[in-house]
C-alpha atoms as a PDB file:
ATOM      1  CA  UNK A   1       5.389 124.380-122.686  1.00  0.00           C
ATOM      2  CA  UNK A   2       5.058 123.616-126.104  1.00  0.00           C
ATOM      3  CA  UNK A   3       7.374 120.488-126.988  1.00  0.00           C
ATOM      4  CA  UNK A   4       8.289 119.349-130.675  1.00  0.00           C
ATOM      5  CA  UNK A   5       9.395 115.550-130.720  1.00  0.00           C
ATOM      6  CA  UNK A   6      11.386 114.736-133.780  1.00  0.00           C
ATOM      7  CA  UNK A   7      10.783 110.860-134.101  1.00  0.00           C
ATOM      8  CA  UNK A   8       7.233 110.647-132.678  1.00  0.00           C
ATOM      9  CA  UNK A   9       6.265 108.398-134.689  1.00  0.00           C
ATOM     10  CA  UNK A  10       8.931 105.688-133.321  1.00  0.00           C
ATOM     11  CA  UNK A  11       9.084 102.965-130.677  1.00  0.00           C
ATOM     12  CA  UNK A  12      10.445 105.858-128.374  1.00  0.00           C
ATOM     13  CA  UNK A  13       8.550 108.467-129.430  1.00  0.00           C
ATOM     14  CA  UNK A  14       5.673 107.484-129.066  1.00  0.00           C
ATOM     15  CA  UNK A  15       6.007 106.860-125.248  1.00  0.00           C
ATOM     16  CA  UNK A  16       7.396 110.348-125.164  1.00  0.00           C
ATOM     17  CA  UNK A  17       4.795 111.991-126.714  1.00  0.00           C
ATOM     18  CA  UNK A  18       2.121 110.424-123.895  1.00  0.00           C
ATOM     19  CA  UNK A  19       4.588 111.116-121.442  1.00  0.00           C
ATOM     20  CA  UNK A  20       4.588 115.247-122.453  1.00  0.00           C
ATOM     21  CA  UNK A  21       1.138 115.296-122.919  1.00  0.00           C
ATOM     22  CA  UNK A  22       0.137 113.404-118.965  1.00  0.00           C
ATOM     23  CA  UNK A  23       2.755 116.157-117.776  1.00  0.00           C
ATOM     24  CA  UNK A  24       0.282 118.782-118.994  1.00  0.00           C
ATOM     25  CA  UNK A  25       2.575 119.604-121.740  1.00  0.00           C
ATOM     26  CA  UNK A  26       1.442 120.776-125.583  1.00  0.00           C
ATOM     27  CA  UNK A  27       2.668 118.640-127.865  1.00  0.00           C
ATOM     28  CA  UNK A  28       4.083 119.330-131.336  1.00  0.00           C
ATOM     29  CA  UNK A  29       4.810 115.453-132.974  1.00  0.00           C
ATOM     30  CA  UNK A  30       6.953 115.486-135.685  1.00  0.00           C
ATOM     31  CA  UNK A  31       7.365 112.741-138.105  1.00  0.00           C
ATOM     32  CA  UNK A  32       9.199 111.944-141.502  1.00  0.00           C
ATOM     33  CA  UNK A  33       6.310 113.341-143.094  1.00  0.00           C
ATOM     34  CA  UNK A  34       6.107 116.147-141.739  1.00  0.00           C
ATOM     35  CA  UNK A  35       9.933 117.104-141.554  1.00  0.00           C
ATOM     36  CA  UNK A  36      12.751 115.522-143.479  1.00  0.00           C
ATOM     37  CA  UNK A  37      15.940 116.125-141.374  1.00  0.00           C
ATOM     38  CA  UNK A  38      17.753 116.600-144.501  1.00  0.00           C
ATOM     39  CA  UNK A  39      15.525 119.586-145.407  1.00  0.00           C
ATOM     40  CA  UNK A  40      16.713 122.381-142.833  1.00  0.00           C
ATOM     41  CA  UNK A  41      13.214 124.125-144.261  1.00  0.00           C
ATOM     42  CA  UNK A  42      10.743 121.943-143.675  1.00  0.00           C
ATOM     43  CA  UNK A  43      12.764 121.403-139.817  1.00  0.00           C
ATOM     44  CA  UNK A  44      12.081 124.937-139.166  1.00  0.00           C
ATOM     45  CA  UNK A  45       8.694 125.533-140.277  1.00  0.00           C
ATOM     46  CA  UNK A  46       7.772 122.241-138.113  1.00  0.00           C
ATOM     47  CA  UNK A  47       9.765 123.861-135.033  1.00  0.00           C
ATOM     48  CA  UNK A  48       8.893 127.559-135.740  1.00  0.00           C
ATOM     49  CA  UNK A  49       6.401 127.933-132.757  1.00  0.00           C
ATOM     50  CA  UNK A  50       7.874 125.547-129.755  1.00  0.00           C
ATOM     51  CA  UNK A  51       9.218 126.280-126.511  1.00  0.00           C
ATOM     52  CA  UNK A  52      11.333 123.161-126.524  1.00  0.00           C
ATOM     53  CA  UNK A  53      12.560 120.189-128.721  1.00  0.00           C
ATOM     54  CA  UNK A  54      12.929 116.367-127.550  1.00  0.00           C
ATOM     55  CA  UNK A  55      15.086 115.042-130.560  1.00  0.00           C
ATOM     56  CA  UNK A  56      14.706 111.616-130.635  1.00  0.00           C
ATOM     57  CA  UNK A  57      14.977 110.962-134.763  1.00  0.00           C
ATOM     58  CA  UNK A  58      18.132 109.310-135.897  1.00  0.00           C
ATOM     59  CA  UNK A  59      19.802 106.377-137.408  1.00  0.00           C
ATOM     60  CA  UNK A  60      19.624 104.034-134.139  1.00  0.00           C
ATOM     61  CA  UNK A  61      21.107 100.966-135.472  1.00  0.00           C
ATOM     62  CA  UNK A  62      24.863  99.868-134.906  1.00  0.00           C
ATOM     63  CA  UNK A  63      25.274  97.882-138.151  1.00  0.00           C
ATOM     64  CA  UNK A  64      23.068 100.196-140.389  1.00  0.00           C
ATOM     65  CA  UNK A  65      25.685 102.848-139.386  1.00  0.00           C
ATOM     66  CA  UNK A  66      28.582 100.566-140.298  1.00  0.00           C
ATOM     67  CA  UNK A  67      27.160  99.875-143.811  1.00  0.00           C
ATOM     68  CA  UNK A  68      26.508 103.568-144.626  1.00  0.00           C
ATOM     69  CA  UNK A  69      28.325 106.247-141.892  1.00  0.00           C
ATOM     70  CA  UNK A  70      27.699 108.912-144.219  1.00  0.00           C
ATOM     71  CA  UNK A  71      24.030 109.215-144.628  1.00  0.00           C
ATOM     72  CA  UNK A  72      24.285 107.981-140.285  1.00  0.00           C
ATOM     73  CA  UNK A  73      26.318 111.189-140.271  1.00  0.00           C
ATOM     74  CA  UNK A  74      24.067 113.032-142.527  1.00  0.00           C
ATOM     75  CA  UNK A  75      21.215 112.522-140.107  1.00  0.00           C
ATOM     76  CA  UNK A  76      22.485 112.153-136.558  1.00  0.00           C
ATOM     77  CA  UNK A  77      24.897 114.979-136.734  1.00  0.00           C
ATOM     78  CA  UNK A  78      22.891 117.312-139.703  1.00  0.00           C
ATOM     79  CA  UNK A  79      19.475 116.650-138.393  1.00  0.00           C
ATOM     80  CA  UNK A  80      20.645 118.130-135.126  1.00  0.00           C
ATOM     81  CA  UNK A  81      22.236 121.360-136.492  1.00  0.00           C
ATOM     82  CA  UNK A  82      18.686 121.790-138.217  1.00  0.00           C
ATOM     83  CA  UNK A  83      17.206 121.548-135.222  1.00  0.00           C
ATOM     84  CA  UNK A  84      19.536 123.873-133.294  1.00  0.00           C
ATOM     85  CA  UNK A  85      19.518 126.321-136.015  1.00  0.00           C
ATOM     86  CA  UNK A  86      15.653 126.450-135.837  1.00  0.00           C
ATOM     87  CA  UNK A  87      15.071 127.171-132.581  1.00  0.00           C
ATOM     88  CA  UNK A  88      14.583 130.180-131.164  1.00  0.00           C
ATOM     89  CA  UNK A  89      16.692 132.170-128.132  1.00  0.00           C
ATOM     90  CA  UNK A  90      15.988 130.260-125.009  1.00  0.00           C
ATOM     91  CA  UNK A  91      14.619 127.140-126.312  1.00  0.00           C
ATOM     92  CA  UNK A  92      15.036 124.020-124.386  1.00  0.00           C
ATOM     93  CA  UNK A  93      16.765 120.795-126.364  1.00  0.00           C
ATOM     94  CA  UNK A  94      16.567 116.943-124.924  1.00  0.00           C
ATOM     95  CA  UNK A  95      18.250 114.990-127.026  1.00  0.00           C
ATOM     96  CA  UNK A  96      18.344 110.992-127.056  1.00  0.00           C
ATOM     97  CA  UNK A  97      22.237 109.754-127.152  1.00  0.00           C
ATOM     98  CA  UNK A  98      23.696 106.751-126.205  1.00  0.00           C
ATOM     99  CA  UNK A  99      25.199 104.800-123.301  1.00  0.00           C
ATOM    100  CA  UNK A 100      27.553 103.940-125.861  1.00  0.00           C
ATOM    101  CA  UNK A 101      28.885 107.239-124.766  1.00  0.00           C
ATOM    102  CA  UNK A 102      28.826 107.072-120.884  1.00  0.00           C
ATOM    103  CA  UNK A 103      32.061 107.108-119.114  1.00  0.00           C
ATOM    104  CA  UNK A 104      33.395 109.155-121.996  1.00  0.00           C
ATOM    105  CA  UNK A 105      34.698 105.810-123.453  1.00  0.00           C
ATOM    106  CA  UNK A 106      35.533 106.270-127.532  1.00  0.00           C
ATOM    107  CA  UNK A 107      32.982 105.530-129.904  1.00  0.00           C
ATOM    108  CA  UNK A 108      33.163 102.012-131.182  1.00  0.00           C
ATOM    109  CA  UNK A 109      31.168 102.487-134.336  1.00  0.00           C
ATOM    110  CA  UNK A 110      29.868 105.383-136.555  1.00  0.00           C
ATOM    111  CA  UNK A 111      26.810 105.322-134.789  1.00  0.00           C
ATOM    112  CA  UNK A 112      28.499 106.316-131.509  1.00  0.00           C
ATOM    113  CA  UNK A 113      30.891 109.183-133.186  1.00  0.00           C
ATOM    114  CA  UNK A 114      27.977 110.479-134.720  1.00  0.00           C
ATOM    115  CA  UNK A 115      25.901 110.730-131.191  1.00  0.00           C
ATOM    116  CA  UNK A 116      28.989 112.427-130.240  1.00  0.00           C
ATOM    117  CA  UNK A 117      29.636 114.920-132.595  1.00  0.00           C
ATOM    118  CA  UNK A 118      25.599 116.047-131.929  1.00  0.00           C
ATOM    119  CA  UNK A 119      26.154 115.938-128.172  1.00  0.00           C
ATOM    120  CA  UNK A 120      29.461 118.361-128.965  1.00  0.00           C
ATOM    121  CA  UNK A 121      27.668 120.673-131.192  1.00  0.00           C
ATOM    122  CA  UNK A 122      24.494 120.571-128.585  1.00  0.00           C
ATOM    123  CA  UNK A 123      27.099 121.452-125.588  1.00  0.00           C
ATOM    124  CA  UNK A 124      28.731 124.440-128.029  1.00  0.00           C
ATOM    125  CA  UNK A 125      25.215 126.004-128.801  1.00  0.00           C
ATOM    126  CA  UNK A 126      24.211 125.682-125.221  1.00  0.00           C
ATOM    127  CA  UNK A 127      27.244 127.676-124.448  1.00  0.00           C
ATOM    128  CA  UNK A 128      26.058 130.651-126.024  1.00  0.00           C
ATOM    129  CA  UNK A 129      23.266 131.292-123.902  1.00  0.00           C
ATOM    130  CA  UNK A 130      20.911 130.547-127.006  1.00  0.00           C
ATOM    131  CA  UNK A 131      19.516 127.425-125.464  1.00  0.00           C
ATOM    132  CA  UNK A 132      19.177 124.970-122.827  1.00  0.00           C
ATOM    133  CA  UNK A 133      20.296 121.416-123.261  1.00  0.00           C
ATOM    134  CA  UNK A 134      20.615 117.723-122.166  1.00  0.00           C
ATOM    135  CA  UNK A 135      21.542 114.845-123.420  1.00  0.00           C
ATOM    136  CA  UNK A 136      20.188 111.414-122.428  1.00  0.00           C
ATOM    137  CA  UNK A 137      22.567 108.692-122.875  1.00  0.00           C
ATOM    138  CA  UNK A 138      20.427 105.738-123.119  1.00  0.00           C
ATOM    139  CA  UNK A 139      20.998 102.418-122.240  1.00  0.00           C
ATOM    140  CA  UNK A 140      18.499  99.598-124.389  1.00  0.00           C
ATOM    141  CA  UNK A 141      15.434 100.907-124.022  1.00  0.00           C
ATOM    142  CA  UNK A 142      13.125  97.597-124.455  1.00  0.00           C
ATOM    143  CA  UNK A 143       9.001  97.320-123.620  1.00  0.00           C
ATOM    144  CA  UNK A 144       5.715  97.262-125.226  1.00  0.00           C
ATOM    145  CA  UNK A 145       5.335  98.874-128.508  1.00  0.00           C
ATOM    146  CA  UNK A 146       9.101  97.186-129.888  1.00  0.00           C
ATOM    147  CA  UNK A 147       8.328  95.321-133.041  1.00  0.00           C
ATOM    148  CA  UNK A 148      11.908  95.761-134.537  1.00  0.00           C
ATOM    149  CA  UNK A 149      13.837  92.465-134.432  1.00  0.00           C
ATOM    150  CA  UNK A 150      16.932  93.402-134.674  1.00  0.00           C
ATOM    151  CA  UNK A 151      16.802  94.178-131.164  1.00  0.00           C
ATOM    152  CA  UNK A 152      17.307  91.681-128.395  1.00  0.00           C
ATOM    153  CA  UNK A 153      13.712  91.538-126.667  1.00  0.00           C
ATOM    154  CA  UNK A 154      11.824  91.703-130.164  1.00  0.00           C
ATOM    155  CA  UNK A 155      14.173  89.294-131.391  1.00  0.00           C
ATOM    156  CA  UNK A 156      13.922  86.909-128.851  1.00  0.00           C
ATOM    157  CA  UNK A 157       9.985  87.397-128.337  1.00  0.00           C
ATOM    158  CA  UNK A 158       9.477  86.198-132.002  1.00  0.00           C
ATOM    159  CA  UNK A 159      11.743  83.413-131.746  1.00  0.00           C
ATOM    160  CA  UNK A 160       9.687  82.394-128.728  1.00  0.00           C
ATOM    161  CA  UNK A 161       6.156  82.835-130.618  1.00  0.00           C
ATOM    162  CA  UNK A 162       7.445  80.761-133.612  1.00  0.00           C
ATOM    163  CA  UNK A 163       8.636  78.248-131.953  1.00  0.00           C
ATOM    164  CA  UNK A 164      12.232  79.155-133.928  1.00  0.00           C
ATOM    165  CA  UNK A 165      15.156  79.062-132.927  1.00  0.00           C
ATOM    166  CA  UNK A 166      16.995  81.992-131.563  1.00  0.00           C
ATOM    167  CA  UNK A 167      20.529  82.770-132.618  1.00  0.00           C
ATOM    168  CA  UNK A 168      22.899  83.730-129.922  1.00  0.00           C
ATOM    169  CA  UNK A 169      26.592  85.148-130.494  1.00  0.00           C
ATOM    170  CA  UNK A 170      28.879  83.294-128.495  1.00  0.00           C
ATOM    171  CA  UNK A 171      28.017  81.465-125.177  1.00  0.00           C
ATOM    172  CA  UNK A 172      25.094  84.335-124.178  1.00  0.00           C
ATOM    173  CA  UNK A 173      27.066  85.946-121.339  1.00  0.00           C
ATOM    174  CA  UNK A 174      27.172  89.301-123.128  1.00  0.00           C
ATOM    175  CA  UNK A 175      25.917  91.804-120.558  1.00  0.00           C
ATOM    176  CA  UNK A 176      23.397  94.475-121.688  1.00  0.00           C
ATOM    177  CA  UNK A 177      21.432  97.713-118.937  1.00  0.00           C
ATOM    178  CA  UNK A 178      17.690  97.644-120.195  1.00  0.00           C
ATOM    179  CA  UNK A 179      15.422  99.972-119.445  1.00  0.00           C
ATOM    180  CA  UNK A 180      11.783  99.732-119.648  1.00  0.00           C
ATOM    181  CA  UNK A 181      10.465 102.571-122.725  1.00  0.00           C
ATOM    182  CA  UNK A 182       8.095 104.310-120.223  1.00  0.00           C
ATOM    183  CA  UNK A 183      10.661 105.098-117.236  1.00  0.00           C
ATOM    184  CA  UNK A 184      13.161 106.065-121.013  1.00  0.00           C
ATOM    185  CA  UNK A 185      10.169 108.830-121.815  1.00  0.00           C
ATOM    186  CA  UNK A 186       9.953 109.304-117.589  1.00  0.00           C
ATOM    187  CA  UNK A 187      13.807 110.773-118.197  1.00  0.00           C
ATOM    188  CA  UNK A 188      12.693 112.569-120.965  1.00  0.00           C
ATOM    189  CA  UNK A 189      10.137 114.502-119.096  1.00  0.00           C
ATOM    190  CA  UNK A 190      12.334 115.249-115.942  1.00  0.00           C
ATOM    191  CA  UNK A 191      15.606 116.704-118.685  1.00  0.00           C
ATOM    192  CA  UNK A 192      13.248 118.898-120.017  1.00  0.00           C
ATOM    193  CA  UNK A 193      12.592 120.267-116.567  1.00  0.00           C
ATOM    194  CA  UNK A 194      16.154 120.728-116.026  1.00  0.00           C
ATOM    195  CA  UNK A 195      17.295 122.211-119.882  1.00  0.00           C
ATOM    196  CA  UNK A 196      17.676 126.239-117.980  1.00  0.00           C
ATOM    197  CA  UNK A 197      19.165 128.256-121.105  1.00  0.00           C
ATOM    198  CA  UNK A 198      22.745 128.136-121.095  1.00  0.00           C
ATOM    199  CA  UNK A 199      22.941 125.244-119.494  1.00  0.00           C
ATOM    200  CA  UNK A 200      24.179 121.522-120.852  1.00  0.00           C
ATOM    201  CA  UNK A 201      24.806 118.454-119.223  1.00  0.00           C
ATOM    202  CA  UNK A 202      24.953 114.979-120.419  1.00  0.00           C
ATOM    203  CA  UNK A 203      23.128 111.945-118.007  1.00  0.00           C
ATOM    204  CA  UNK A 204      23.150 108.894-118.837  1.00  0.00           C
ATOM    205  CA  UNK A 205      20.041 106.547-118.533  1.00  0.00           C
ATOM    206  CA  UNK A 206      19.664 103.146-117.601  1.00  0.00           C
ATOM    207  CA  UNK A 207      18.707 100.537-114.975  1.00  0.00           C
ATOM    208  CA  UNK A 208      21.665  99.710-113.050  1.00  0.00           C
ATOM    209  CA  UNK A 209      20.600  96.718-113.423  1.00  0.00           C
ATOM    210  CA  UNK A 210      22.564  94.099-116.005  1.00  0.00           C
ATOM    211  CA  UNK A 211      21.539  91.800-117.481  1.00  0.00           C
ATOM    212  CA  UNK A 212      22.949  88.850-120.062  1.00  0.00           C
ATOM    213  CA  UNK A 213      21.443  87.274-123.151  1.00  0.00           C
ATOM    214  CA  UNK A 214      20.559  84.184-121.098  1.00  0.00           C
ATOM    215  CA  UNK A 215      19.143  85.817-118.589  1.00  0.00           C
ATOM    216  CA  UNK A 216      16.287  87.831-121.129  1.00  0.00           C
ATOM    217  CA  UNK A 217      15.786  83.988-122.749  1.00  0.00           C
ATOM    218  CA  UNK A 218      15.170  82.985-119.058  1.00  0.00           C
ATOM    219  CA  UNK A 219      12.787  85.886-118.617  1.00  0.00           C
ATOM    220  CA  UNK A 220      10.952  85.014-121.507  1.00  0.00           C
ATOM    221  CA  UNK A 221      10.564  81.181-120.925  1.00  0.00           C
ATOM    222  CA  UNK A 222       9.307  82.541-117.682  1.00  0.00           C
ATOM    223  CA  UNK A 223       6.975  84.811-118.871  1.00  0.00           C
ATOM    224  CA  UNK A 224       5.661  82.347-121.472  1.00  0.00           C
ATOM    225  CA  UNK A 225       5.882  78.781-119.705  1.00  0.00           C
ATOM    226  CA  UNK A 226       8.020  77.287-122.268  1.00  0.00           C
ATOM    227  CA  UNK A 227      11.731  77.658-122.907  1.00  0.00           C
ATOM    228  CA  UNK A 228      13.110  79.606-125.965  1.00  0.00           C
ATOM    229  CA  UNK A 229      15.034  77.105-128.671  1.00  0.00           C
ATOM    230  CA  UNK A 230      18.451  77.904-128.621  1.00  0.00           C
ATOM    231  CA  UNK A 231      21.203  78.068-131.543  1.00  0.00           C
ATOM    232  CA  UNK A 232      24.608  79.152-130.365  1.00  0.00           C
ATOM    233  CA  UNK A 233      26.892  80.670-132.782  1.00  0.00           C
ATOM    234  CA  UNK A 234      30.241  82.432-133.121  1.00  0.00           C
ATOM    235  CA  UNK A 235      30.873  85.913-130.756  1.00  0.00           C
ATOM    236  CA  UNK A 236      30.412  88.491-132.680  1.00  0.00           C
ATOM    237  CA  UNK A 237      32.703  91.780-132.366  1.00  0.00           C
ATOM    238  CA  UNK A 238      30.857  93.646-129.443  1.00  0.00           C
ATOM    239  CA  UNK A 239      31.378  94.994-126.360  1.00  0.00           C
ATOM    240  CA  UNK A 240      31.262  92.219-123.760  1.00  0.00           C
ATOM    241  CA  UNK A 241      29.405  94.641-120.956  1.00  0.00           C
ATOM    242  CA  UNK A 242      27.396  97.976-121.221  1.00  0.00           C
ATOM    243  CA  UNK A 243      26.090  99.375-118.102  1.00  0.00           C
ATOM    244  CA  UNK A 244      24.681 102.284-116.351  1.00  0.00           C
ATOM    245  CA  UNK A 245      25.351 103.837-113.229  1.00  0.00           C
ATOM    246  CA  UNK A 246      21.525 105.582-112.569  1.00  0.00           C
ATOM    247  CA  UNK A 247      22.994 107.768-109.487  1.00  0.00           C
ATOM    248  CA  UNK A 248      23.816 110.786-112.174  1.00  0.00           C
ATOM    249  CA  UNK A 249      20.459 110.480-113.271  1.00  0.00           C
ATOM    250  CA  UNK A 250      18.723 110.545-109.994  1.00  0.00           C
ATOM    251  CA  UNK A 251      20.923 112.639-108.475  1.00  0.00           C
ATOM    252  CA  UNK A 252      20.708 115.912-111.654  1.00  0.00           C
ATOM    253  CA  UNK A 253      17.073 114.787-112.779  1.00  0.00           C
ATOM    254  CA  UNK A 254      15.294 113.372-109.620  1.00  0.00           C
ATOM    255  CA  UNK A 255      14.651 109.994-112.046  1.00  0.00           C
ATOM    256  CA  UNK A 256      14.929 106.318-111.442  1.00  0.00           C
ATOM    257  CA  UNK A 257      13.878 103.527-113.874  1.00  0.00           C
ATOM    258  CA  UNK A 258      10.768 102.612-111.744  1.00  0.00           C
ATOM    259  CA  UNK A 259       9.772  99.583-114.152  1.00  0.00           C
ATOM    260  CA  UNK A 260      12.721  98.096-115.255  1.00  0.00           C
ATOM    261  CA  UNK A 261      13.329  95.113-113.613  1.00  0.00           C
ATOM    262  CA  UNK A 262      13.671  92.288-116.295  1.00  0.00           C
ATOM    263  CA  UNK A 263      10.710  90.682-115.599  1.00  0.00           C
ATOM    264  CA  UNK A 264       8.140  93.818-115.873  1.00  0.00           C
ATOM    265  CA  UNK A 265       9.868  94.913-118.819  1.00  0.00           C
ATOM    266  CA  UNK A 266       9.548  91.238-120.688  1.00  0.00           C
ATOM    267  CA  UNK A 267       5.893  91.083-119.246  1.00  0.00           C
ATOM    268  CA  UNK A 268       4.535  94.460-120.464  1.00  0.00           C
ATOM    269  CA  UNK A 269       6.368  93.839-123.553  1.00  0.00           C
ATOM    270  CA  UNK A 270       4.388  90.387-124.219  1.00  0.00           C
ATOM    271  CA  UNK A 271       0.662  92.671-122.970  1.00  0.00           C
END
């Protein structure tokens, strides 16, 4: 097949676009430059020619979404109608959600909603007949190739290479599902597989495998043979636990997270 990826030039897209291409796949990357979400045009003469889509680009980050839902809206929810609406009859579509989503909890944040509202308009289109469709929910993808700090594993790698201090929200019992970036562009691959036209489901992807904010510092003192310096500060207003159950996943895609134990995911991420 020929696959577009819309965000190939990110932390996940990247691993997706290897992933395609060992599958034996053709691969169509497409990047900011090369396709503004918020130009329908330039969307459609970058998808014009593909068999299927993995839409990965979006606003990703919880607080950036808080700050400004519109333009989160803008791109999340209109950069997926451009994609639907340039695809052709019998396309495939893999689009990268959240966990935030799994167990059809409500959205905590715009972010979330927005996720959502693309998974709902994804699910309508497939209904049609006019495509095929997944969406991923994914849990926190970590790994090698994560340079943005705002993240827990980049965050606490730097901290750990300074010599700083990391800052941790509350007492560091906050419970997080990671999953290592090559077993997220694994799930990728095996959805794709799966998208038959007319067809939508919506599989969440993760570990099953929780961890805590102490327990990645651990994994990193581990990994580097000193311990991470430690500032503890007040909880901030997040969900105290977000897991996934992998059985959906194995079960609809024939997938498991392979690498993700803690300790492969902090090692690869320090290679």
């Amino acid at each position: 097949m020929r696959v577009a990826v819309t965000g190939a030039g990110g932390f996940v897209g990247r691993a997706v676009v290897a992933a395609l291409a060992a599958a034996d796949h053709t691969v169509a990357p497409v990047t900011r430059a090369r396709a503004d979400l918020a130009r329908p045009a330039e969307v459609a003469a970058a998808l014009a020619d593909v068999d299927a889509v993995c839409h990965l680009a979006a606003v990703v980050r919880v607080r950036d979404s808080r700050t400004d839902p519109l333009g989160t809206w803008r791109t999340n929810v209109g950069g997926t109608l451009a994609v639907l609406d340039a695809l052709r009859p019998g396309a495939r579509v893999v689009l990268a959600s959240t966990a935030a989503l799994a167990g059809d909890r409500p959205p905590a944040h715009p972010y979330g909603a927005s996720k959502l509202a693309a998974e709902v308009a994804l699910r309508d289109v497939a209904g049609t007949g006019a495509v095929g469709a997944v969406s991923l929910r994914f849990a926190n993808v970590a790994g090698p190739g994560d340079d943005d700090r705002s993240r827990l594993l980049p965050a606490v790698l730097a901290a750990a290479a300074g010599g700083e201090e990391f800052v941790v929200n509350g007492d560091g019992s906050a419970v997080r599902d990671l999953v290592h970036v090559a077993d997220a562009a694994d799930a990728v691959v095996a959805a794709l597989a799966v998208a038959a036209p007319g067809s939508y489901r919506a599989v969440p992807i993760g570990s099953g495998r929780p961890v805590s904010v102490l327990d990645v510092l651990d994994a990193v003192a581990r990994a580097t043979g000193r311990p991470v310096p430690v500032r503890h500060r007040e909880a901030a207003p997040e969900a105290p636990a977000v897991t996934v159950d992998p059985v959906q996943a194995r079960d609809e895609l024939g997938w498991t997270a392979r690498r993700s134990t803690l300790d492969r995911i902090v090692r690869d991420a320090l290679s």
